[in-house]
Protein backbone atom coordinates (compact mmCIF):
# COMPACT_ATOMS: atom_id res chain seq x y z
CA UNK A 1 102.11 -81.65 113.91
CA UNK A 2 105.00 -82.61 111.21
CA UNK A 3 103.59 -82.86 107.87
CA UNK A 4 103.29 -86.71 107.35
CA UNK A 5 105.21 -88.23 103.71
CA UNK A 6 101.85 -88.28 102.16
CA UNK A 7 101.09 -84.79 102.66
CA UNK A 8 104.87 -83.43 101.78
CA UNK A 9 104.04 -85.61 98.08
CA UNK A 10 101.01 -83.46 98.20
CA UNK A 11 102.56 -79.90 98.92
CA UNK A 12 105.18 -80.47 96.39
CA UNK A 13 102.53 -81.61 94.02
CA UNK A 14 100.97 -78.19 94.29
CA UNK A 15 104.24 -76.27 93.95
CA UNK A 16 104.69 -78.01 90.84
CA UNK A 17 101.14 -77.46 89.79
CA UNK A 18 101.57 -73.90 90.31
CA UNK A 19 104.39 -74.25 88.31
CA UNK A 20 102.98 -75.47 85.38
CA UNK A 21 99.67 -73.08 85.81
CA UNK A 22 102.77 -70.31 84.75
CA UNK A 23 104.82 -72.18 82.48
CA UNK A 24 101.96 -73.28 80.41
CA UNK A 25 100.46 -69.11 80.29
CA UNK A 26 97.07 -70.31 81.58
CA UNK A 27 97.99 -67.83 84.55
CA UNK A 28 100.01 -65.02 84.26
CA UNK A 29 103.65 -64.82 85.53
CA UNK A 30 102.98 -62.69 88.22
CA UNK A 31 101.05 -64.63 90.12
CA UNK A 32 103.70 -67.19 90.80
CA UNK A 33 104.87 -65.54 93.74
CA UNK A 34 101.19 -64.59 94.96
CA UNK A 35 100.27 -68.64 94.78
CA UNK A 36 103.86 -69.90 96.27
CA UNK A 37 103.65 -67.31 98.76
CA UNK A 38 99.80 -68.13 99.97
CA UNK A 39 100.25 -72.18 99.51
CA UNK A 40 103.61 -71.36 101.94
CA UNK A 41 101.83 -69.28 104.43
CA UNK A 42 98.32 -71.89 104.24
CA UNK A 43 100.18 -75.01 105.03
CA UNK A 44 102.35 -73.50 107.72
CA UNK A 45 99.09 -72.05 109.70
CA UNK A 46 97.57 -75.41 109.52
CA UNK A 47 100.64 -77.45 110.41
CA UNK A 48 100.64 -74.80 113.92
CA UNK A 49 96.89 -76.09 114.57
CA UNK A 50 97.94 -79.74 114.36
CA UNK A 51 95.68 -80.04 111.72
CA UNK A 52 95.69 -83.26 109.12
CA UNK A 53 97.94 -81.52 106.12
CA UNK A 54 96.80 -83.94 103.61
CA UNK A 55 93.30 -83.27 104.66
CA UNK A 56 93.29 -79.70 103.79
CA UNK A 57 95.70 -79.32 100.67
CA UNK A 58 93.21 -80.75 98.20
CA UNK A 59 90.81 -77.83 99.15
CA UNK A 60 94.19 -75.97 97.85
CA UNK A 61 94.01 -77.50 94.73
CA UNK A 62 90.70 -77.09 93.93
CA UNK A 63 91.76 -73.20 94.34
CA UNK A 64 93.94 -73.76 91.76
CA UNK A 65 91.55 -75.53 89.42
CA UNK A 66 89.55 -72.81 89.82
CA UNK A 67 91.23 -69.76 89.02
CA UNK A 68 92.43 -71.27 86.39
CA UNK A 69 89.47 -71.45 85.06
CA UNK A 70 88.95 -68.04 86.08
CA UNK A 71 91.79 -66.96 84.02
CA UNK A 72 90.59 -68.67 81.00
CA UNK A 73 86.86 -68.11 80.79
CA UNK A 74 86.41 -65.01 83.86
CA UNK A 75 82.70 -65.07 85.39
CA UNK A 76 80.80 -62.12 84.85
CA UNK A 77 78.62 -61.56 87.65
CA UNK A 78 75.48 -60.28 87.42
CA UNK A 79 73.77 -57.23 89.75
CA UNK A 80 71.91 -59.57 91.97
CA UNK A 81 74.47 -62.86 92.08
CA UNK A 82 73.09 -66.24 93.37
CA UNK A 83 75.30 -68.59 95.14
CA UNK A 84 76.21 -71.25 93.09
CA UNK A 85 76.09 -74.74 94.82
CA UNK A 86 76.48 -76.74 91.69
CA UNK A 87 77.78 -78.86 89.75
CA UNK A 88 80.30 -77.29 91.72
CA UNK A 89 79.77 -76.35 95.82
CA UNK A 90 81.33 -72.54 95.61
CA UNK A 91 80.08 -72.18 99.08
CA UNK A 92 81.36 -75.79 100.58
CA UNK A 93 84.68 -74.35 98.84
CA UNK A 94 84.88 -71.48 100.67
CA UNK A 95 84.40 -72.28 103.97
CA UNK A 96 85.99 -75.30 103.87
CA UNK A 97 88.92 -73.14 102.44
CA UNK A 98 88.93 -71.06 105.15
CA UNK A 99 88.42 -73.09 108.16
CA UNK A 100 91.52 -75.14 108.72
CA UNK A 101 93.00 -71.48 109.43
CA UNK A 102 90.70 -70.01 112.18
CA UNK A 103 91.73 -71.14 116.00
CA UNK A 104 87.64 -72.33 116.89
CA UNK A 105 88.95 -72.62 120.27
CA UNK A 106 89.61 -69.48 120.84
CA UNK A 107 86.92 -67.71 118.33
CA UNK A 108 84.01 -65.85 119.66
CA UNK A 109 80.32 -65.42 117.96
CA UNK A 110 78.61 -63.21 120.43
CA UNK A 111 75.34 -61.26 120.56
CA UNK A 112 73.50 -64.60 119.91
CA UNK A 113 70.46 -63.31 121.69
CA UNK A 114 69.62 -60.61 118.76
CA UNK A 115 70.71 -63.27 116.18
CA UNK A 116 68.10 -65.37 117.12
CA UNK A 117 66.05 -62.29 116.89
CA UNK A 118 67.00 -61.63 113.47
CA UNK A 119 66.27 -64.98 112.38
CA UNK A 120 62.49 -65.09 113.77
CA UNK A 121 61.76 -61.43 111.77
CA UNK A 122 62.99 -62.92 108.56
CA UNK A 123 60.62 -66.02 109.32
CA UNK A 124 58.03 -63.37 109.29
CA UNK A 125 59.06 -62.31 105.87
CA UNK A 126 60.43 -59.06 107.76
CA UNK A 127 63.97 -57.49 106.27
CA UNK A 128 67.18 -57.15 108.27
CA UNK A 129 69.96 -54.76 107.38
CA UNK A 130 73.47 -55.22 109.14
CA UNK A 131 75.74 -52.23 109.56
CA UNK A 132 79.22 -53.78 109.58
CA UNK A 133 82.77 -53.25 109.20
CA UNK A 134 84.85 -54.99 107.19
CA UNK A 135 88.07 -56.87 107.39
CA UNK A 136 89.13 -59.49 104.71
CA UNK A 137 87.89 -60.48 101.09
CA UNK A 138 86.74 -64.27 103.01
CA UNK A 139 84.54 -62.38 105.25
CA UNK A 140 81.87 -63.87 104.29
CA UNK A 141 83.07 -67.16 104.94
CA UNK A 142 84.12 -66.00 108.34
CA UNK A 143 81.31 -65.50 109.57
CA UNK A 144 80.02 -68.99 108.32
CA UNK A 145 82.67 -70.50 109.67
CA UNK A 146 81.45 -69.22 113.30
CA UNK A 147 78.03 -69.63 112.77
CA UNK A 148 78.30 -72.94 111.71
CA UNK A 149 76.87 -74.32 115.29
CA UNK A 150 74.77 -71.34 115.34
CA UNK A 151 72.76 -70.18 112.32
CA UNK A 152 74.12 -71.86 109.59
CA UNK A 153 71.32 -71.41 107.30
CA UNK A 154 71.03 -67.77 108.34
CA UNK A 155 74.88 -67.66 107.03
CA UNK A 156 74.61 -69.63 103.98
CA UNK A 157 71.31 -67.24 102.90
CA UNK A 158 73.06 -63.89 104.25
CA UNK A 159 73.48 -61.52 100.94
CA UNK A 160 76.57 -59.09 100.87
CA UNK A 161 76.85 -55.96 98.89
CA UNK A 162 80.10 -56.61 97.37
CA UNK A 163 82.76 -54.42 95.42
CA UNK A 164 84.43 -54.78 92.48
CA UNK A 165 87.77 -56.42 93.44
CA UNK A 166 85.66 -59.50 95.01
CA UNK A 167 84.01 -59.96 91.24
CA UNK A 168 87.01 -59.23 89.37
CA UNK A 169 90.01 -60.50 91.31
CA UNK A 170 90.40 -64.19 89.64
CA UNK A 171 91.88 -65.61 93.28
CA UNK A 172 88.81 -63.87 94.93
CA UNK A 173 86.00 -64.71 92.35
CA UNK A 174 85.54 -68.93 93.37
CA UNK A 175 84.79 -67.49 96.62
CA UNK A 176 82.56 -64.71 95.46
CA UNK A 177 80.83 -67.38 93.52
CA UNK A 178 79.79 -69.32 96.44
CA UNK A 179 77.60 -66.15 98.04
CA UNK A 180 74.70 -64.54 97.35
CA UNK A 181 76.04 -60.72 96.37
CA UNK A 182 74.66 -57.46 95.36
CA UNK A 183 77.60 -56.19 93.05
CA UNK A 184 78.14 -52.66 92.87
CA UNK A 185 81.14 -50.43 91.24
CA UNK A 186 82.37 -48.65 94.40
CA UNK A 187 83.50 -45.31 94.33
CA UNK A 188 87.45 -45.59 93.83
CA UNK A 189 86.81 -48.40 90.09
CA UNK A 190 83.74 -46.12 89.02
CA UNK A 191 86.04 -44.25 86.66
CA UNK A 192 88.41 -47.08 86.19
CA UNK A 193 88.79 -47.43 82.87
CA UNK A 194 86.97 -43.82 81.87
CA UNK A 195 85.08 -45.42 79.02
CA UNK A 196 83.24 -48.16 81.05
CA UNK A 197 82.24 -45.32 83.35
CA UNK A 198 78.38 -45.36 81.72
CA UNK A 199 78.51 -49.37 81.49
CA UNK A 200 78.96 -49.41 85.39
CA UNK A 201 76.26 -46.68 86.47
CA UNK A 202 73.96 -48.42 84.21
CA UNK A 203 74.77 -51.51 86.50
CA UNK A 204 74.53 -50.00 89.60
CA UNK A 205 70.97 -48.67 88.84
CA UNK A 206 70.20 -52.03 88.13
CA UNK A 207 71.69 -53.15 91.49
CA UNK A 208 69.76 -50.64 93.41
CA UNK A 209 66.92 -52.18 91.40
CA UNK A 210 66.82 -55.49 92.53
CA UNK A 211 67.68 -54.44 95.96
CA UNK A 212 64.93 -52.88 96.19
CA UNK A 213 62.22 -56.14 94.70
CA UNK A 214 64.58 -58.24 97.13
CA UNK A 215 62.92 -55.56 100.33
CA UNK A 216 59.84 -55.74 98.34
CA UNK A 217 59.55 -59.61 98.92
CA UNK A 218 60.78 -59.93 102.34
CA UNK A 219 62.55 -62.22 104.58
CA UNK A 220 66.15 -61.12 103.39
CA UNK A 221 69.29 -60.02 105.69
CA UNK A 222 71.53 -58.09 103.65
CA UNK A 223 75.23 -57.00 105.07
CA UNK A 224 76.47 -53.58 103.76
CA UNK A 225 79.92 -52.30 104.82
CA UNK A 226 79.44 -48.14 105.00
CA UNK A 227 83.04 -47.93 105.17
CA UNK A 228 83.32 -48.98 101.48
CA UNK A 229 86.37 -51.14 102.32
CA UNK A 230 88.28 -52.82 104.75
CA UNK A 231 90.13 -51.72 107.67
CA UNK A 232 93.37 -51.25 107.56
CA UNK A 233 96.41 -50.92 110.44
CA UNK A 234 97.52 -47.73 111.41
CA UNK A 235 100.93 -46.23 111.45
CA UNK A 236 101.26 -48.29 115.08
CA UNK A 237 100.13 -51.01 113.22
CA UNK A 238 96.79 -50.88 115.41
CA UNK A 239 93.79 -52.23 113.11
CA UNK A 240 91.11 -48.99 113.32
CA UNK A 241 87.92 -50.10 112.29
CA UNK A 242 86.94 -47.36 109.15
CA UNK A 243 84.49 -44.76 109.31
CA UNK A 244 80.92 -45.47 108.37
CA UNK A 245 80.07 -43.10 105.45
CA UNK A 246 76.84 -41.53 106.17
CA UNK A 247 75.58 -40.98 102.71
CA UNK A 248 75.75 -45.09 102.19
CA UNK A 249 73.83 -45.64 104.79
CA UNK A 250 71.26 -43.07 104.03
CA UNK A 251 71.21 -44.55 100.37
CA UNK A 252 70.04 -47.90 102.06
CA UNK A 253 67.60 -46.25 104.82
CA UNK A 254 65.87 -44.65 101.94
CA UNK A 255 64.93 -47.68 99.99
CA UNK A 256 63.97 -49.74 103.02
CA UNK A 257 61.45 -46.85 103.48
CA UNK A 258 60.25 -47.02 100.00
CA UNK A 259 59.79 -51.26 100.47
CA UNK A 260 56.51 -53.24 101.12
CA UNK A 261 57.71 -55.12 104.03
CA UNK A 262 59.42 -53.41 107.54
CA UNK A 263 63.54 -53.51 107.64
CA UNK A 264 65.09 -53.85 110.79
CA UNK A 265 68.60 -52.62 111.39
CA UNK A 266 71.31 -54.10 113.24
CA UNK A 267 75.24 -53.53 113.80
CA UNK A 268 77.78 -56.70 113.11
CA UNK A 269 81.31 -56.31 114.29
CA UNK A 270 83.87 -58.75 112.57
CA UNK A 271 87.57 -59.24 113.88
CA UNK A 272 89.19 -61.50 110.96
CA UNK A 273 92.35 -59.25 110.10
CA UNK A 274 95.06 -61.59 110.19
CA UNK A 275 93.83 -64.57 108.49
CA UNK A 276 94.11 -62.63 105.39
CA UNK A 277 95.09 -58.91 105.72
CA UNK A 278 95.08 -56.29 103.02
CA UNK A 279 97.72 -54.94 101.46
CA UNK A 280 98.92 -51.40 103.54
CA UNK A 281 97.41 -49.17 101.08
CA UNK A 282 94.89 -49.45 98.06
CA UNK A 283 95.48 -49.91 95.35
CA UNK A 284 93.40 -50.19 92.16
CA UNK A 285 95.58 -52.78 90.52
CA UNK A 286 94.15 -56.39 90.79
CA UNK A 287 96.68 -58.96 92.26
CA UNK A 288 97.39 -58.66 95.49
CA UNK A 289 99.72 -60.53 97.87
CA UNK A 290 97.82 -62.85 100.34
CA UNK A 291 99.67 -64.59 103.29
CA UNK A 292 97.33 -65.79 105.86
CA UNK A 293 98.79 -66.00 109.43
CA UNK A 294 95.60 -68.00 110.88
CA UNK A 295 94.50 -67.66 114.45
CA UNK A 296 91.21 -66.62 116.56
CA UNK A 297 88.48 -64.75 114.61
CA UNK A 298 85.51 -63.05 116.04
CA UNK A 299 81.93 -61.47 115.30
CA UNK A 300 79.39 -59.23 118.03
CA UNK A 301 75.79 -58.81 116.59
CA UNK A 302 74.30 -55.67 118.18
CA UNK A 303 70.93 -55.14 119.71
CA UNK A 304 67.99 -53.48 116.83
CA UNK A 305 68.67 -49.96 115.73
CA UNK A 306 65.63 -47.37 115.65
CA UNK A 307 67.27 -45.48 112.88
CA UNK A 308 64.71 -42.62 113.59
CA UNK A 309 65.61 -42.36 117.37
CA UNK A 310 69.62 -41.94 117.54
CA UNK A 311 70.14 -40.98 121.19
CA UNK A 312 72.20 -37.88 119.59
CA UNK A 313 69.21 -36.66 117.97
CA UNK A 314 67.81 -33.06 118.71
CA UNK A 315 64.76 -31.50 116.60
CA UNK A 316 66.85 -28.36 115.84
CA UNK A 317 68.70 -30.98 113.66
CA UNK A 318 68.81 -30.69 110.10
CA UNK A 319 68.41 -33.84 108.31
CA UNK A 320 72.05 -33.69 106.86
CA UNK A 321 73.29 -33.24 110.79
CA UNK A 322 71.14 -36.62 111.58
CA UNK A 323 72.70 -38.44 108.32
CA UNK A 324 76.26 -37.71 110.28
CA UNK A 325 74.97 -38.24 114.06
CA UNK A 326 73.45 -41.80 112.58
CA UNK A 327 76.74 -42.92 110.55
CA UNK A 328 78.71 -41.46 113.98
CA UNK A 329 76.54 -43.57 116.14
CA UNK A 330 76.64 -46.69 113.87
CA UNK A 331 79.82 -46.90 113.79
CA UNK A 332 80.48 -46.33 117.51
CA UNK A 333 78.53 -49.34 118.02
CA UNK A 334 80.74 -51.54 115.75
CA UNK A 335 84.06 -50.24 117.54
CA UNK A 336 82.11 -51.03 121.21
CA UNK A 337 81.63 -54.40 119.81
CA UNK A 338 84.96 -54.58 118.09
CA UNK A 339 87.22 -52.88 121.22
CA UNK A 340 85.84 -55.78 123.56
CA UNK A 341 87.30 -58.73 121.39
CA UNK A 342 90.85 -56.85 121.57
């Protein structure tokens, strides 16, 4: 579809907006490139779905508008983070950011037969853990995006433990806004600055905390990527889905244990690389590129877990062995799920 007069007024409208964002030191210089470079990349994956350009570049804007904002007054999130629906819709934002860039006819939400499952125990005030890998900051609005015919509630409600670039990122934070999060320090910003190190235990506890009253009350899916980041491509630019780490997902089996109402345990599988990839390594810096190239996304929910009956399992196991052969068998059941979208 060839961008219409109305919308090209509009796309150079936000090139000059981003412009001014700059020249005026509301954002810092940097980011030029960033913004020009994702507007660029967002308008040419929706002119390739014959989408309605002048439709989906105000959504753009509003981005813009609201790291802005970010930039001049950052949001400090708290442990246990609330979507926030007004006066501004964070969540409308995101996935109506996101959506003009996903191929729905060719996206897949699969294992619909165990999401309906999940759905009826958290109607009986049961919990629900997901075991899932992890692809792009917008995840989260990926999988709303493809539930949206589905389980959109179950979406909208879904609560993601979420790191610290997602919270402190000021292009990731509207997005962040619009979901319900349990914000923890990972590993790799823990002693980044040294002298906040205390400041961000102290948090965590208090994360852990609330996770805990939140298993206590019941009727809560929560989505925790063991990996403790994305995936990333390998050197044959293959995307590998990460390694599950076994001592996260103990962490979390413990304090289901310890909660008044049952957890049940599921695996989620997520293919939504390319819409917004990572940069090839990590980096601790915040600021990273973002080009979206658009294009099919998918998701597998797997059948219940019985974390205490891992077909691996032998009694001469240790209990450290059966932390490994459970993080092992969790994440082979991701990359099933994950192998059969490729």
């Amino acid at each position: 579809m060839e961008p219409s007069s109305n919308s090209n007024h509009t796309l150079q409208s936000l090139r000059e907006k981003i412009k001014s964002l700059i020249t005026s030191g509301n954002v810092p210089e940097k980011y030029e490139e960033i913004l020009e470079g994702f507007l660029e990349s967002y308008q040419s994956v929706i002119a390739s779905h014959e989408k309605d350009l002048s439709a989906c570049l105000p959504t753009f804007e509003l981005f813009l508008t609201l790291i802005e904002n970010q930039f001049q007054n950052p949001y400090k999130f708290e442990p246990f983070h609330r979507r926030i629906r007004k006066p501004i819709d964070y969540y409308q934002f995101g996935v109506d950011f996101l959506r003009p860039l996903v191929d729905l006819s060719q996206s897949t939400a699969d294992g619909l037969s165990h999401l309906k499952t999940i759905v009826s125990q958290l109607k009986q005030k049961e919990n629900v853990i997901l075991f899932a890998n992890h692809q792009i900051e917008a995840d989260p609005q990926a999988i709303s995006v493809l539930l949206e015919n589905h389980e959109a509630e179950f979406a909208e409600k879904l609560i993601f433990v979420a790191g610290t670039r997602v919270t402190t990122d000021p292009l990731a934070i509207p997005f962040s806004m619009g979901r319900n999060l349990l914000c923890i320090h990972s590993k790799k910003y823990i002693d980044t600055p040294p002298e906040q190190k205390h400041e961000k235990q102290l948090h965590n506890k208090r994360t852990m905390e609330l996770m805990s009253e939140l298993l206590s009350e019941g009727g809560n899916a929560i989505y925790v990527a063991p990996s403790g980041g994305r995936d990333r491509a390998n050197a044959q630019g293959e995307v590998e889905v990460a390694p599950f780490d076994p001592q996260s997902i103990e962490m979390f089996y413990l304090m289901t244990q310890k909660a008044k109402r049952p957890t049940h345990f599921y695996t989620l599988a997520l293919s939504t690389y390319h819409l917004l990839p990572p940069p090839e390594t990590i980096d601790t810096e915040i600021g990273e590129t973002r080009i979206t190239h658009g294009g099919a996304i998918h998701l597998a929910f797997g059948p219940e877990v019985n974390m205490e009956a891992i077909p691996e399992f032998t009694s001469e196991m240790d209990k450290h062995e059966k932390r490994k052969i459970r993080a092992e068998f969790l994440w082979r059941q991701v990359k099933e799920d994950y192998d059969k979208f490729l």
